[in-house]
N, C-alpha and C. Protein backbone atom coordinates (compact mmCIF):
# COMPACT_ATOMS: atom_id res chain seq x y z
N UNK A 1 -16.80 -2.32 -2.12
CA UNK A 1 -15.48 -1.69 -2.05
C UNK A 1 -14.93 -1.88 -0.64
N UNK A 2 -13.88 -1.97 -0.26
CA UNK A 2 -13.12 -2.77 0.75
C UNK A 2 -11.82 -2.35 0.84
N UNK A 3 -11.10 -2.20 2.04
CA UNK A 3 -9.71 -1.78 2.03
C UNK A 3 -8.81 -2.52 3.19
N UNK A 4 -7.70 -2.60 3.29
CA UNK A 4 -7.14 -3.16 4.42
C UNK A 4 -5.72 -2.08 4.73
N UNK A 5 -5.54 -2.52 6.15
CA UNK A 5 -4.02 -1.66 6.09
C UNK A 5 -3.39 -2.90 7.02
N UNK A 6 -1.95 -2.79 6.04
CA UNK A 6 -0.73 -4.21 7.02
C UNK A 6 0.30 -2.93 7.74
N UNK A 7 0.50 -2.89 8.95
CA UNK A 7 1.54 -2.84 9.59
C UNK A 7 3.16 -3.49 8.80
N UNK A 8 4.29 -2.85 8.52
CA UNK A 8 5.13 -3.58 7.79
C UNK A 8 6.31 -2.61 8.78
N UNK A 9 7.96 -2.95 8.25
CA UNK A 9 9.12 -2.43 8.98
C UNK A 9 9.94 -2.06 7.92
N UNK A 10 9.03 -2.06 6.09
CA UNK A 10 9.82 -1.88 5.32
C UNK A 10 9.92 -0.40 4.89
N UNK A 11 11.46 -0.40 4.78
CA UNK A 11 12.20 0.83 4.78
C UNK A 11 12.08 1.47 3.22
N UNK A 12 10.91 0.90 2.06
CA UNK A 12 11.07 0.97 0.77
C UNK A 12 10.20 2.67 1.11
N UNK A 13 10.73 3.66 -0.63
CA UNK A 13 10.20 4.71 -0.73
C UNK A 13 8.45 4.53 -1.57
N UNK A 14 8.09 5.92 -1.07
CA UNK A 14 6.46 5.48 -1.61
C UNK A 14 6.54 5.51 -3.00
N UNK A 15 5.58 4.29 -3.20
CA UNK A 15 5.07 3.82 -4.30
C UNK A 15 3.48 3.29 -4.09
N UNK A 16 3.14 3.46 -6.01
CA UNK A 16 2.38 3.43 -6.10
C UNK A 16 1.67 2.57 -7.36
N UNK A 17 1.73 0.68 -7.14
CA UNK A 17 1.71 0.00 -8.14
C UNK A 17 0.39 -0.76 -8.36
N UNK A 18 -0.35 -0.47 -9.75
CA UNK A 18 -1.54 -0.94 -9.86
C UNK A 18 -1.42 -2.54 -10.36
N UNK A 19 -1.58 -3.31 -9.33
CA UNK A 19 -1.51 -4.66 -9.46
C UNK A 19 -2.49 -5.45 -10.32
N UNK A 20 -3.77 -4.99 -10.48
CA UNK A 20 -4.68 -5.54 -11.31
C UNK A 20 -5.82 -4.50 -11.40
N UNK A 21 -6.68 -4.89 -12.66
CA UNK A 21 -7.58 -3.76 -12.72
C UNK A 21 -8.27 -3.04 -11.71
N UNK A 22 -8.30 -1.89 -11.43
CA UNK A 22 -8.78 -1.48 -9.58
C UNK A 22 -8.16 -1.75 -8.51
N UNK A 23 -7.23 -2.28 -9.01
CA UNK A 23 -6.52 -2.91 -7.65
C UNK A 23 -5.31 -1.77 -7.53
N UNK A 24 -4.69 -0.96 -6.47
CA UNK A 24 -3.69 -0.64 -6.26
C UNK A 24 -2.83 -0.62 -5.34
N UNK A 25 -1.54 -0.31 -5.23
CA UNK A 25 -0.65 -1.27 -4.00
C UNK A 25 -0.05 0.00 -3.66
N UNK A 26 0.12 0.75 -2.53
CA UNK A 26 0.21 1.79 -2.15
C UNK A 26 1.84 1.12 -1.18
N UNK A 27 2.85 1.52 -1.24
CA UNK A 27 4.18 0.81 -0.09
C UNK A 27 4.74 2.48 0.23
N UNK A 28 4.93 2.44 1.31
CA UNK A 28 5.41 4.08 1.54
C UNK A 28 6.10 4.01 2.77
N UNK A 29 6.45 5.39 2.87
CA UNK A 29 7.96 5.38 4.47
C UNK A 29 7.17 6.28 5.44
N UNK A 30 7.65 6.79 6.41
CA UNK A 30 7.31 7.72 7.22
C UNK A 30 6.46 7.63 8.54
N UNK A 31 5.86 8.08 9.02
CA UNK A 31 5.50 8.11 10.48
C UNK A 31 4.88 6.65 10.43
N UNK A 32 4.38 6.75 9.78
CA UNK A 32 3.62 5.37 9.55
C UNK A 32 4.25 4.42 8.46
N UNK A 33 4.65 3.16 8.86
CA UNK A 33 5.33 2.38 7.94
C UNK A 33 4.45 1.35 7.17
N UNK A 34 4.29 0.89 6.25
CA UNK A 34 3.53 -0.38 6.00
C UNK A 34 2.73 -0.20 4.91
N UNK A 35 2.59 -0.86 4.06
CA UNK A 35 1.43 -1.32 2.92
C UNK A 35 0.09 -0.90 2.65
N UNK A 36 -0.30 -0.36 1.81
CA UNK A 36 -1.80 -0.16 1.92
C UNK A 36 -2.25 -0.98 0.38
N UNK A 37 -3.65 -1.34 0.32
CA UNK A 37 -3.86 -2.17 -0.68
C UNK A 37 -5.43 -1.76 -0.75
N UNK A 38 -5.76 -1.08 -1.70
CA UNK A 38 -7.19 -0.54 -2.34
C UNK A 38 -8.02 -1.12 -3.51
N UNK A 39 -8.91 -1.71 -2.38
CA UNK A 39 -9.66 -2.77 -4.11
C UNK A 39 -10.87 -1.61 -4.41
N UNK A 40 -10.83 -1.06 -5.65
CA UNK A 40 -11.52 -0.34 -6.46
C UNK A 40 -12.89 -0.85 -7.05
């Protein structure tokens, strides 16, 4: 199990999209901007 975090400047609201089985795509706003991506 493994995780990463990207630094991003995107202004999108949080979401929360399961891209493939275990896989989920976390995009959110606030103090902290940027992508999170959780392999399950």
């Amino acid at each position: 199990m493994s995780d990463y975090f990207i630094l991003t400047n995107d202004n999108q609201n949080f979401k929360e999209i399961e891209v493939m089985r275990g896989i989920h795509l976390q995009i959110y706003t606030g103090e902290n901007h940027g992508f999170y991506v959780d392999f399950l």
